[in-house]
C-alpha atoms as a PDB file:
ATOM      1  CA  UNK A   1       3.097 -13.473  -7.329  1.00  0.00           C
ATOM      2  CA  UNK A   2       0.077 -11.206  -8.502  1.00  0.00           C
ATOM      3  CA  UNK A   3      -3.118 -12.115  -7.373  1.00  0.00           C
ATOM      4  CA  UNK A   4      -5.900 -13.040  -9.408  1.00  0.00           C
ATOM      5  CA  UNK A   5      -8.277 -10.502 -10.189  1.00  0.00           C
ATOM      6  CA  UNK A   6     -11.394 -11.885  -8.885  1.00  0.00           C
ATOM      7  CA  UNK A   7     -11.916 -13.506  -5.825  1.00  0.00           C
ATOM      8  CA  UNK A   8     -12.674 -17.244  -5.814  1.00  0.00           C
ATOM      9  CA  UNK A   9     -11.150 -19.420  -3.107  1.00  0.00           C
ATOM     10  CA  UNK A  10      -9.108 -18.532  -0.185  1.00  0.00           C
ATOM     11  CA  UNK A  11      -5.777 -20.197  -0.958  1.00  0.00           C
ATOM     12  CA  UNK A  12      -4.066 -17.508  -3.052  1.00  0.00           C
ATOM     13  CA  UNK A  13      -5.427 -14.586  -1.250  1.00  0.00           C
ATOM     14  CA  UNK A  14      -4.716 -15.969   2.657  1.00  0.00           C
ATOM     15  CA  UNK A  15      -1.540 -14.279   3.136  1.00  0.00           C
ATOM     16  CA  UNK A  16      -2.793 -10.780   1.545  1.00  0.00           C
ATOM     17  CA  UNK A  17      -5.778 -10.864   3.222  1.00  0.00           C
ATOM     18  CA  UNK A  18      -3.632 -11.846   7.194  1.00  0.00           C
ATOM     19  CA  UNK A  19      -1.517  -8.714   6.107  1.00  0.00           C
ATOM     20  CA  UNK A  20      -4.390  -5.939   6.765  1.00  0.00           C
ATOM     21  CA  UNK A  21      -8.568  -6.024   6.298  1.00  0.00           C
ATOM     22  CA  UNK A  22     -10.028  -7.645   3.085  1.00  0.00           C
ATOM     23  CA  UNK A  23     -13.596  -7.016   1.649  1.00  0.00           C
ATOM     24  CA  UNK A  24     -15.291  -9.051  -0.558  1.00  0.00           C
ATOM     25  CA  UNK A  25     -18.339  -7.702  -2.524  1.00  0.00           C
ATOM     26  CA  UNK A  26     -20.742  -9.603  -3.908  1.00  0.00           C
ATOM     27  CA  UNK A  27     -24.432  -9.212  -5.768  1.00  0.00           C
ATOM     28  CA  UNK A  28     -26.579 -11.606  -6.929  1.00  0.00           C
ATOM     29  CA  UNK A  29     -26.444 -15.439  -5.289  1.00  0.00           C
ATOM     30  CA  UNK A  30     -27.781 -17.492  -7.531  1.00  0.00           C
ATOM     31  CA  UNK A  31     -26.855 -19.127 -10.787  1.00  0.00           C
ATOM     32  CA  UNK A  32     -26.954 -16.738 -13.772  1.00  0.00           C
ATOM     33  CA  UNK A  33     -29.417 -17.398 -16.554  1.00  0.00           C
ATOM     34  CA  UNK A  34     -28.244 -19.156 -19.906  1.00  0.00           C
ATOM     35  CA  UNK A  35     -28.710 -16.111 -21.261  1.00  0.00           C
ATOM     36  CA  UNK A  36     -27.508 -13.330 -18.774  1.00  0.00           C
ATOM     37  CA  UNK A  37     -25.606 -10.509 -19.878  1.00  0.00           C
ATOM     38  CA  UNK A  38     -24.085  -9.221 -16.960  1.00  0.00           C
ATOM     39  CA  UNK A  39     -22.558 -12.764 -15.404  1.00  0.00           C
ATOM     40  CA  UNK A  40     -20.106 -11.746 -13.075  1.00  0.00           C
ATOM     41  CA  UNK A  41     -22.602  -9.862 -10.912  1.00  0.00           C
ATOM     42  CA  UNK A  42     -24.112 -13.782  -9.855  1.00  0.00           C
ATOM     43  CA  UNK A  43     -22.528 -16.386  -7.711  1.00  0.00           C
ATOM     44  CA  UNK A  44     -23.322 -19.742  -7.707  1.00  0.00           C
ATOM     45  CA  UNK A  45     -24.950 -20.234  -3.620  1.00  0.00           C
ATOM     46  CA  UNK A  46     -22.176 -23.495  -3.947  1.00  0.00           C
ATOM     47  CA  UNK A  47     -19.431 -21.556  -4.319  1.00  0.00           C
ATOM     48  CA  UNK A  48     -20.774 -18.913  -2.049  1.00  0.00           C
ATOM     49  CA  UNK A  49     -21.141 -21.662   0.970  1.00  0.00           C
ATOM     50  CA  UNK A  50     -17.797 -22.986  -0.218  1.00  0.00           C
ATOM     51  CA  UNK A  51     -16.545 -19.568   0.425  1.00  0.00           C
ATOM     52  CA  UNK A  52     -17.897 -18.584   3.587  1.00  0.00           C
ATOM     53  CA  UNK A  53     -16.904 -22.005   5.327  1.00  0.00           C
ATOM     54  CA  UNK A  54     -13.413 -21.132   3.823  1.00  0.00           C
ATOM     55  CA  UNK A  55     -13.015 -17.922   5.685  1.00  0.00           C
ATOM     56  CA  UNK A  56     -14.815 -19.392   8.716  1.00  0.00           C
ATOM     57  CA  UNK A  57     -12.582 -22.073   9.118  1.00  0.00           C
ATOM     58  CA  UNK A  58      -9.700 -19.415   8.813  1.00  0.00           C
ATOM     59  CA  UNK A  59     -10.870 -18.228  11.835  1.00  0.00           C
ATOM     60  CA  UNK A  60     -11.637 -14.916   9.657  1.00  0.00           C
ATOM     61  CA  UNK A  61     -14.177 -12.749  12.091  1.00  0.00           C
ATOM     62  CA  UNK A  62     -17.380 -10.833  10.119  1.00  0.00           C
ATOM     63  CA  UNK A  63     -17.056  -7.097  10.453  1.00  0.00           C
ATOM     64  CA  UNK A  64     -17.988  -3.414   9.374  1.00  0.00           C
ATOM     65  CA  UNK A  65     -15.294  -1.945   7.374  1.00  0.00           C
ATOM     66  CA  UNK A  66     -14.407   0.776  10.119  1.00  0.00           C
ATOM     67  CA  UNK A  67     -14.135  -2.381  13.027  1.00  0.00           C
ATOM     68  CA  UNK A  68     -11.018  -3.846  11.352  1.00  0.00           C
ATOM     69  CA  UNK A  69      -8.202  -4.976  13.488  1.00  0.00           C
ATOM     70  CA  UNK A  70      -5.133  -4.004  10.892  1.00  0.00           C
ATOM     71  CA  UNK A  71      -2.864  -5.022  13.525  1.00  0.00           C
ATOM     72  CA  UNK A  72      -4.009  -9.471  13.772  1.00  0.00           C
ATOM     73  CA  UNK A  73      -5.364  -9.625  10.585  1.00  0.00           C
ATOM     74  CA  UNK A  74      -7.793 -12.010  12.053  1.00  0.00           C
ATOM     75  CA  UNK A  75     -10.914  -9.744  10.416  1.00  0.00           C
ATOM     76  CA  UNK A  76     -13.413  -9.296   6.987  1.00  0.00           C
ATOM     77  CA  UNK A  77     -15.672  -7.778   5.452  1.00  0.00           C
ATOM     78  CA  UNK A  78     -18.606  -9.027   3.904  1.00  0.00           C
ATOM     79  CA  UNK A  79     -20.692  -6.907   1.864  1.00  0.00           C
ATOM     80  CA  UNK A  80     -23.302  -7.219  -0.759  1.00  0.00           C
ATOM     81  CA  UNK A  81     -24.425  -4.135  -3.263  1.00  0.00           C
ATOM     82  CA  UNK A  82     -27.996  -3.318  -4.344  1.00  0.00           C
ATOM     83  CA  UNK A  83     -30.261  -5.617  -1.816  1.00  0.00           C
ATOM     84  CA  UNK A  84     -31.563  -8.621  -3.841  1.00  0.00           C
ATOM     85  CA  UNK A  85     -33.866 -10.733  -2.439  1.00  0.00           C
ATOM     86  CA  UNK A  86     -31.403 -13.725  -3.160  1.00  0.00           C
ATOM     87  CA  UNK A  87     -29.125 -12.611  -0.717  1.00  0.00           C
ATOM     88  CA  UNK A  88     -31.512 -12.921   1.911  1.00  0.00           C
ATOM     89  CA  UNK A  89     -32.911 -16.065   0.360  1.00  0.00           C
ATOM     90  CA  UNK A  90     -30.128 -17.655  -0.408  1.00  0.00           C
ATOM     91  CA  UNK A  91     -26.829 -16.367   1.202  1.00  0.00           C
ATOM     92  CA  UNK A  92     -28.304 -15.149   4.695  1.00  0.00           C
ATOM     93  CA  UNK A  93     -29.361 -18.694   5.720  1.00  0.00           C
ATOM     94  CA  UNK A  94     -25.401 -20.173   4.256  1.00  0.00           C
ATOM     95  CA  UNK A  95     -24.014 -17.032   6.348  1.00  0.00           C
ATOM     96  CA  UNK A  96     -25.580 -18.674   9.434  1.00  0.00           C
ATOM     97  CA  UNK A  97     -24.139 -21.900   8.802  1.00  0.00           C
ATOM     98  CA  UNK A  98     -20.693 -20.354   8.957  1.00  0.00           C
ATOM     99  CA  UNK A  99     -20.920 -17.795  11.445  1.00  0.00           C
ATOM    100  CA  UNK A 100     -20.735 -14.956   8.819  1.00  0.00           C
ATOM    101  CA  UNK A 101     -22.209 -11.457   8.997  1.00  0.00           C
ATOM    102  CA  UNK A 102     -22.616  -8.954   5.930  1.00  0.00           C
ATOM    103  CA  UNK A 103     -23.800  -5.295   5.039  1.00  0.00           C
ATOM    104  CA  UNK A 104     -25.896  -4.630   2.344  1.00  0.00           C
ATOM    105  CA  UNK A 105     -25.604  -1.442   0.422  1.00  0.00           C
ATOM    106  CA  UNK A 106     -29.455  -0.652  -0.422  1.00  0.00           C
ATOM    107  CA  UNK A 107     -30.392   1.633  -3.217  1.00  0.00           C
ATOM    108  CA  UNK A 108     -33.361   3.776  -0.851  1.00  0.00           C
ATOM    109  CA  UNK A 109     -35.848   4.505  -3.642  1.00  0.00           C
ATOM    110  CA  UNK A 110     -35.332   0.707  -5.668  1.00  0.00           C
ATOM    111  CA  UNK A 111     -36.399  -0.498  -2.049  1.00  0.00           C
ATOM    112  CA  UNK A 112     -39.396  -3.603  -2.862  1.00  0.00           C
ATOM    113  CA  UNK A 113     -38.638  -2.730  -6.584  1.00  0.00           C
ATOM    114  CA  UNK A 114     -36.392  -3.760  -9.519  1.00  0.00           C
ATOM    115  CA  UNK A 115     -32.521  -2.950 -10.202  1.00  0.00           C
ATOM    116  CA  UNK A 116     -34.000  -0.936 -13.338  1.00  0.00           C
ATOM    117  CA  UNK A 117     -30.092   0.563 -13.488  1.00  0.00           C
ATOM    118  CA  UNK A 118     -29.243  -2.858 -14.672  1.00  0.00           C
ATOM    119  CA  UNK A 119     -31.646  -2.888 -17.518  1.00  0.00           C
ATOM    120  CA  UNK A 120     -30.656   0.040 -18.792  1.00  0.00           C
ATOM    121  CA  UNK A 121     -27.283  -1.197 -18.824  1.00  0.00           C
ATOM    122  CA  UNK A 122     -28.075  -3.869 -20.714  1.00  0.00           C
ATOM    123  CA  UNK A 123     -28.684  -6.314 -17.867  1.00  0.00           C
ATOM    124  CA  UNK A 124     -31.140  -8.013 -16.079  1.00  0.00           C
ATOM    125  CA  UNK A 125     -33.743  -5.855 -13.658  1.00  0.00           C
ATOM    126  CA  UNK A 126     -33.621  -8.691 -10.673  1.00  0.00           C
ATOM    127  CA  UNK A 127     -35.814  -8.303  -7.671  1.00  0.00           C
ATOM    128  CA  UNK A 128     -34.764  -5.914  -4.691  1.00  0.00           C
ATOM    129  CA  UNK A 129     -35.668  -6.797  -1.211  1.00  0.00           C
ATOM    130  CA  UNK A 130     -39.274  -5.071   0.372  1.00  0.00           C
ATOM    131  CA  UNK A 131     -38.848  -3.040   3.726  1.00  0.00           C
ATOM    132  CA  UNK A 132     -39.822  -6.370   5.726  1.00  0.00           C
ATOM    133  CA  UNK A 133     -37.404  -8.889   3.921  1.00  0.00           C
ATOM    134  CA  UNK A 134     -35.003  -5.767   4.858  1.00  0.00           C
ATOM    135  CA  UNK A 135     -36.015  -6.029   8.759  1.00  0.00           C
ATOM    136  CA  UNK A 136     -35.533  -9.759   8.488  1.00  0.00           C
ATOM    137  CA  UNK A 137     -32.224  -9.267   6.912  1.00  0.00           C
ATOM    138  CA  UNK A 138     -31.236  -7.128  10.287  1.00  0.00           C
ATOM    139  CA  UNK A 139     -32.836  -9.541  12.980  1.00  0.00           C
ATOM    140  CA  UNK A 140     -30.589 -12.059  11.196  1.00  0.00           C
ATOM    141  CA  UNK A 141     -27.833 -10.005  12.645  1.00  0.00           C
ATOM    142  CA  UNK A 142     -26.505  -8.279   9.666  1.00  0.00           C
ATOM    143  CA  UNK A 143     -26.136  -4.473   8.923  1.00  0.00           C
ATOM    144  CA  UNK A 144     -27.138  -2.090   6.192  1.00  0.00           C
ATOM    145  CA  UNK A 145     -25.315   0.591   4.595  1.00  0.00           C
ATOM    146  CA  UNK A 146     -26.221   3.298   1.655  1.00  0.00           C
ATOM    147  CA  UNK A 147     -25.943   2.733  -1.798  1.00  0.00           C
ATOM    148  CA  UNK A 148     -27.476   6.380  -3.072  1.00  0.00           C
ATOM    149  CA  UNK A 149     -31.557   6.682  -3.948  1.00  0.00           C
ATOM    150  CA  UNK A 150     -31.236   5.630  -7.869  1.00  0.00           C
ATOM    151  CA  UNK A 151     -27.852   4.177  -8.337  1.00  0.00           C
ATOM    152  CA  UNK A 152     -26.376   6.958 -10.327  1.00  0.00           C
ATOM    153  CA  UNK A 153     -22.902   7.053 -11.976  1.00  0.00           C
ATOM    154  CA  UNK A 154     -22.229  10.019  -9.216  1.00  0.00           C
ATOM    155  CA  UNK A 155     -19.339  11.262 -10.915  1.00  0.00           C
ATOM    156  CA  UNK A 156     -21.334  12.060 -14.047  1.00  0.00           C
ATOM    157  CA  UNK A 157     -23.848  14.190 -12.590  1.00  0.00           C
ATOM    158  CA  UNK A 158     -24.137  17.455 -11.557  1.00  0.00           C
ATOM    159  CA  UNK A 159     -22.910  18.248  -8.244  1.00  0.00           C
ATOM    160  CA  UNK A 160     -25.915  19.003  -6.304  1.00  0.00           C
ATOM    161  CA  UNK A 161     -27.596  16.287  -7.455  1.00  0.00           C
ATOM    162  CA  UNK A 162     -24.923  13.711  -6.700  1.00  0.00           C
ATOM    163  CA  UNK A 163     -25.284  15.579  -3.276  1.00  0.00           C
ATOM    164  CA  UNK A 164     -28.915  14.841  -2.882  1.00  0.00           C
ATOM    165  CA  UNK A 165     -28.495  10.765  -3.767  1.00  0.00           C
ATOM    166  CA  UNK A 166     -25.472  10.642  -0.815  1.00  0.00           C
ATOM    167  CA  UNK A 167     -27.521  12.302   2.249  1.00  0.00           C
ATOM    168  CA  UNK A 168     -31.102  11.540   1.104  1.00  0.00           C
ATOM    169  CA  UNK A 169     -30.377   7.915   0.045  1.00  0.00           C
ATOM    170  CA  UNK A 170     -28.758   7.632   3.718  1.00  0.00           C
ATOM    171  CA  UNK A 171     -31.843  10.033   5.535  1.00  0.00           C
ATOM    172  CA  UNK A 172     -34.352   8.032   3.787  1.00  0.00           C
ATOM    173  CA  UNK A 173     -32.903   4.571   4.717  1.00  0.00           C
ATOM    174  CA  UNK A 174     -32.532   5.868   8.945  1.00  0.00           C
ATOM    175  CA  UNK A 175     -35.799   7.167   8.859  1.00  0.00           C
ATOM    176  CA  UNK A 176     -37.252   4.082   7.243  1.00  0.00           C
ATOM    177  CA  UNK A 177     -35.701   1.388   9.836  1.00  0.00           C
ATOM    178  CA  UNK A 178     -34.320   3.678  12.688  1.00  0.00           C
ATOM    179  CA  UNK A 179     -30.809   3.082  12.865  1.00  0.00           C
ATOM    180  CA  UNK A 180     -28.085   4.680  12.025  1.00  0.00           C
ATOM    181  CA  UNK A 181     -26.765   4.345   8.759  1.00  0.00           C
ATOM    182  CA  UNK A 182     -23.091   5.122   8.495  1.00  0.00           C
ATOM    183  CA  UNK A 183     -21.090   2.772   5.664  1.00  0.00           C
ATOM    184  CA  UNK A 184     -21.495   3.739   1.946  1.00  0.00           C
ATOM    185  CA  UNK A 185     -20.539   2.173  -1.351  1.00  0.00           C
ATOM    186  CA  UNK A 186     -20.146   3.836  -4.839  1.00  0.00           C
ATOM    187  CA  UNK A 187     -22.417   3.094  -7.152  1.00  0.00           C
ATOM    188  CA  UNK A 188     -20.215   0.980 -10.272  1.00  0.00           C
ATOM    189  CA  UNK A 189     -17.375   2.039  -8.102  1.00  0.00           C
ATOM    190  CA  UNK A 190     -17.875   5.102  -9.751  1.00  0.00           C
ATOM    191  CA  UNK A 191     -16.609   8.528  -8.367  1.00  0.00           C
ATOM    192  CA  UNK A 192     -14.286  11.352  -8.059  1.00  0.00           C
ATOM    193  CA  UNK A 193     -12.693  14.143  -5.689  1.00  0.00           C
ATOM    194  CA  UNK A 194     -15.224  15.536  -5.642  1.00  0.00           C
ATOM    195  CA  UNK A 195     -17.422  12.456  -4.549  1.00  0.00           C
ATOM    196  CA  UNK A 196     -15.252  11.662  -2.036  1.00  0.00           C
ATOM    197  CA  UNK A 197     -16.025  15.102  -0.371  1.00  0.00           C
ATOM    198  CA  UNK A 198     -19.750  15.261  -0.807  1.00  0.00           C
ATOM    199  CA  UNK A 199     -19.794  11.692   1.410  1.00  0.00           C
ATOM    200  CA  UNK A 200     -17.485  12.780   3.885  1.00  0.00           C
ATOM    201  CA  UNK A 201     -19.915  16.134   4.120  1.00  0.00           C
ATOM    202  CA  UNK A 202     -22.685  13.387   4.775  1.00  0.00           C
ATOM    203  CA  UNK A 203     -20.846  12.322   7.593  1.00  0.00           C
ATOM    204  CA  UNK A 204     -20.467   8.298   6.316  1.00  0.00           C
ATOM    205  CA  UNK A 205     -17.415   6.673   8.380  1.00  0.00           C
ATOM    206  CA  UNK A 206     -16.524   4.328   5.622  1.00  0.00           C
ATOM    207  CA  UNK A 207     -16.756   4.471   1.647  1.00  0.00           C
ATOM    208  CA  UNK A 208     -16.066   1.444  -0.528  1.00  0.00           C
ATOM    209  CA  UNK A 209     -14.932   1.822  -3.928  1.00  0.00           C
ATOM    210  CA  UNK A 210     -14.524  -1.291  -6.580  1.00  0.00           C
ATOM    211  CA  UNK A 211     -10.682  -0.954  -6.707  1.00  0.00           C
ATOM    212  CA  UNK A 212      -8.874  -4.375  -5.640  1.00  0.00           C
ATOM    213  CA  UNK A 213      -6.523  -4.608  -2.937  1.00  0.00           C
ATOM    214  CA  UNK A 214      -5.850  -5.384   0.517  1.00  0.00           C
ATOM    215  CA  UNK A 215      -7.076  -2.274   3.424  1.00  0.00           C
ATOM    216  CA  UNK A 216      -3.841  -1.150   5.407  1.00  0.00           C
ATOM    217  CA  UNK A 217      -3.877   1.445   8.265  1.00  0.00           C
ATOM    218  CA  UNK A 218      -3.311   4.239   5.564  1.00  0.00           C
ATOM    219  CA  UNK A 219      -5.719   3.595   3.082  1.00  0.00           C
ATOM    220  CA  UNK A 220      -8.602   6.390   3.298  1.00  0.00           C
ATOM    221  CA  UNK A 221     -11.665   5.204   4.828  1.00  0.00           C
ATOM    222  CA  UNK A 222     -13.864   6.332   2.209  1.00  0.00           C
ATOM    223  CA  UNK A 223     -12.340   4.782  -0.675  1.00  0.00           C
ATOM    224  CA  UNK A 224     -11.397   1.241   0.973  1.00  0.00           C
ATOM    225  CA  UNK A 225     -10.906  -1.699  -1.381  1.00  0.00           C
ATOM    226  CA  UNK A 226     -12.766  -4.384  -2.397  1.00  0.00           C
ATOM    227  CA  UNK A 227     -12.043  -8.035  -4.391  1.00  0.00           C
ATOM    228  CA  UNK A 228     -15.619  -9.034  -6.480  1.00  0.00           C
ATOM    229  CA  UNK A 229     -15.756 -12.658  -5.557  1.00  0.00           C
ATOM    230  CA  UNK A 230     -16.700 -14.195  -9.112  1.00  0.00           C
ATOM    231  CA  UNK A 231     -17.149 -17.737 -10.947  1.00  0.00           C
ATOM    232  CA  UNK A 232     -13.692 -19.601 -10.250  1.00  0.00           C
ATOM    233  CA  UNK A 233     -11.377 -19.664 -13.556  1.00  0.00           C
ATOM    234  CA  UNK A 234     -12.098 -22.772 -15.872  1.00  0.00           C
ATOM    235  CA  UNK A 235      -9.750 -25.823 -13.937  1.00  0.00           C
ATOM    236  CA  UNK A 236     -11.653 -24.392 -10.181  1.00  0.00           C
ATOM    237  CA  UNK A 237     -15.044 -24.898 -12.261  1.00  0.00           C
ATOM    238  CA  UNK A 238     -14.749 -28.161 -13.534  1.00  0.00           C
ATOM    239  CA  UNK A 239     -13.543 -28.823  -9.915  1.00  0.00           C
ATOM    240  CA  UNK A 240     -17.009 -27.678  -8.052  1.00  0.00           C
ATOM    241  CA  UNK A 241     -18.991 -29.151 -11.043  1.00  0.00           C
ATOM    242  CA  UNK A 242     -17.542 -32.457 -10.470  1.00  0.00           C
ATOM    243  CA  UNK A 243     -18.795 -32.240  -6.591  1.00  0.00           C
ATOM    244  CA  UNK A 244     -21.628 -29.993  -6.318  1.00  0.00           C
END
């Protein structure tokens, strides 16, 4: 049976995601405006504690991408794109109910500001986390990772600049907090050969793209797979409405 294409609730995934390392991305944790244009980049922070105690309760353990254990299935990742403030508002303190730890791919120049990329694509510019929410994101026990300096579509710009938003968005984040910064995420997914060489020549362990699927032993570390957890489909909404 095909899976769904957004990630919801457990049940239908469980098998998958016992088979090799799952990674769930999400990006804004809150409910979306009436009038939103972008939906699927909120979650309701119901659904996102309904989630997290889910996988908790599987006995799923929290982990970078590159700390998977392929071979007992027993591990997740967690991550979160762009650095709102919500998910340190909202979905750090439901993380520590359940035990759950994340990485946050941070955009290093939008650091304190707006997601401006968003506007221009005909979304809405939502707050970014400051460098001290940031620090209080990391004494919460979660980890950051690099998400470029402007969010860029990197495959549609030239190649030495899509070389400067890899190394300096990751230089500029390490020198910033002083710790290494070594997991990166594609901006929209968004990238090519060519890309994928410019990160590895920035020396990032891990890369995660926006394709679906399940990480097995052979898939290449810098274009691991990730399911967006979304709104449930229309029956699974009616559900939470009725109890939340």
């Amino acid at each position: 049976m095909a899976l769904p294409d957004y990630y919801s609730e457990l049940r239908p995934f469980l098998k998958d995601f016992n088979e090799g390392h799952p990674i769930l991305c999400y990006h804004k944790i809150a409910r979306p405006p009436a009038k939103a244009r972008i939906k699927g980049l909120y979650l309701d922070p119901n659904l996102f504690f309904t989630q997290m105690n889910e996988i908790s309760q599987a006995a799923f353990i929290s982990t970078l991408p590159n700390e998977a254990t392929h071979s007992n299935g027993s591990s997740i990742t967690i991550t979160f794109d762009d650095g709102f403030v919500n998910n340190l508002t909202e979905a750090a303190p439901l993380m520590q109910q359940s035990g759950i730890r994340a990485i946050n791919y941070l955009v290093a120049d939008r650091i304190g500001q707006t997601s401006d990329w968003e506007a221009s694509e005909g979304g809405e510019a939502d707050p970014l986390m400051n460098e001290s929410q940031i620090r209080d994101w990391l004494a919460a026990g979660h980890w950051i990772g690099a998400h470029t300096c402007t969010h860029p579509r990197l495959s549609q710009i030239p190649r030495d600049r899509a070389r400067e938003e890899i190394t300096a968005g990751r230089k500029k984040l390490e020198d910033r907090f002083g710790i290494p910064v070594e997991h990166f995420a594609y901006p929209y997914g968004d990238y090519d050969d060519s890309t994928v060489e410019l990160v590895r020549e920035a020396g990032f362990k891990t890369a995660c793209t926006m394709h679906r699927g399940i990480n097995l032993t052979e898939t290449p570390a810098l274009e691991l797979k990730r399911w967006t957890a979304r709104y449930p489909s229309r029956t699974l909404k009616n559900f939470f409405r009725r109890f939340f």
